[in-house]
Protein backbone atom coordinates (compact mmCIF):
# COMPACT_ATOMS: atom_id res chain seq x y z
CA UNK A 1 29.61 -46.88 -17.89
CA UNK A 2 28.84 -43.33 -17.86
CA UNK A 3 25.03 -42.19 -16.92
CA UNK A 4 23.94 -39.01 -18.69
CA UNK A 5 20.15 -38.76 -16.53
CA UNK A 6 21.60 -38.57 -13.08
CA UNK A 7 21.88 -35.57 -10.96
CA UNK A 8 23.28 -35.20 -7.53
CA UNK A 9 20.35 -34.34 -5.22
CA UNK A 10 22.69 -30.78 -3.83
CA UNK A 11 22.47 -29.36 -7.45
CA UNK A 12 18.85 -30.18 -7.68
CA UNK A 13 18.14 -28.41 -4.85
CA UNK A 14 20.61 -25.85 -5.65
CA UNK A 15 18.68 -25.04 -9.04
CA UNK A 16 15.23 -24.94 -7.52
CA UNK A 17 16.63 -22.78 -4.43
CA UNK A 18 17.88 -20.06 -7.31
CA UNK A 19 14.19 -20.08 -9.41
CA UNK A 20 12.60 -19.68 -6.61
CA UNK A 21 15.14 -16.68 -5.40
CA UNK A 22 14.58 -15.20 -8.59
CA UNK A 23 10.80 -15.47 -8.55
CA UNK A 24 10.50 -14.37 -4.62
CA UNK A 25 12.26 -10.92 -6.03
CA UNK A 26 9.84 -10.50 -8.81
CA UNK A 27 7.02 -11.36 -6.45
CA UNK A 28 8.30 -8.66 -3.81
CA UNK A 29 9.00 -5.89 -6.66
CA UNK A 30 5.15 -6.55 -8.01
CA UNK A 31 3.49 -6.44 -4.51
CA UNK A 32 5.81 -2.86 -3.42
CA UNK A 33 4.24 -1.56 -6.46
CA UNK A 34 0.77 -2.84 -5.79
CA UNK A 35 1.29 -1.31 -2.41
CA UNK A 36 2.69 2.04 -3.81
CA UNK A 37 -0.76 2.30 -6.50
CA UNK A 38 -2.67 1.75 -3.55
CA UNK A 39 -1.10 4.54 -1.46
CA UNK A 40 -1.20 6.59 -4.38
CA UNK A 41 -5.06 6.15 -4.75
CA UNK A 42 -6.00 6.37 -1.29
CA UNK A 43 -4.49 9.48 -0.97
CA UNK A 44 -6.17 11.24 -4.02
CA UNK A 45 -9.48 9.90 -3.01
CA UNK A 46 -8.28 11.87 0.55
CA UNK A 47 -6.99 14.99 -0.88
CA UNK A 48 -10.20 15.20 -3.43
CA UNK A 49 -12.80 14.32 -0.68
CA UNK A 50 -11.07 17.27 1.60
CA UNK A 51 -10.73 19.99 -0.85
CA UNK A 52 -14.09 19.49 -2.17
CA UNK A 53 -15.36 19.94 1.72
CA UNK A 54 -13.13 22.80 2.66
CA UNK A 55 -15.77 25.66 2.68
CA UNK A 56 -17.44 23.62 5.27
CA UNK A 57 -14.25 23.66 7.27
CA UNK A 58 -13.00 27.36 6.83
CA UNK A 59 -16.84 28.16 7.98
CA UNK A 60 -16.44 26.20 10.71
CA UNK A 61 -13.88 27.60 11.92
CA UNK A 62 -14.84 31.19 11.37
CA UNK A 63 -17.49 30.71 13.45
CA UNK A 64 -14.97 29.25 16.17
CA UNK A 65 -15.11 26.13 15.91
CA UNK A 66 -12.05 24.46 17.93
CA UNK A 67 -9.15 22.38 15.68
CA UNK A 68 -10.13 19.38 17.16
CA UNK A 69 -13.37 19.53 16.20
CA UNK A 70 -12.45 20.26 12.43
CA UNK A 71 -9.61 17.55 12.62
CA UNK A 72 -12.44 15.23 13.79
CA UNK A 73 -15.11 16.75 10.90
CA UNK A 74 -12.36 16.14 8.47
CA UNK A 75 -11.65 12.49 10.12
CA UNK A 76 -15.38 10.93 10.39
CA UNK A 77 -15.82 9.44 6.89
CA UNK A 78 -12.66 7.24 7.32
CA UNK A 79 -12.04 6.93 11.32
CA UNK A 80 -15.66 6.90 11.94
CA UNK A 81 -15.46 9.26 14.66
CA UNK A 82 -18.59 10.94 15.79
């Protein structure tokens, strides 16, 4: 009598190990690019906010302001230094 339904339980497991490989790889590949558009953003948002304030800091500093104090200028909307 041969029985065409049954499975040993290693190959079951074996199958589901190897979808969920394959699914943990497209899973990783999605979130590293989620994390790479987020970068990406945060640093325009960054570069925009700075070069939209950098008469401020060029005045600053012609008037003598010290580096630290335009590093922490340039710093306070996102460190919240004060």
């Amino acid at each position: 009598m041969i029985l065409t339904g049954a499975f040993f339980r290693n190959e079951v497991f074996e199958n589901m190990f190897k979808s969920n490989r394959s699914n943990n790889k497209i899973l990783y590949f999605v979130s590293g690019v989620a994390l790479l558009l987020s970068c990406m953003g945060l640093y325009g948002l960054v570069a925009y906010n700075l070069t939209r304030r950098l008469k401020e800091f060029m005045c600053g500093k012609f008037f003598g302001a010290s580096m630290f104090s335009i590093f922490r200028l340039m710093n306070n909307d996102y460190c919240g230094l004060y």
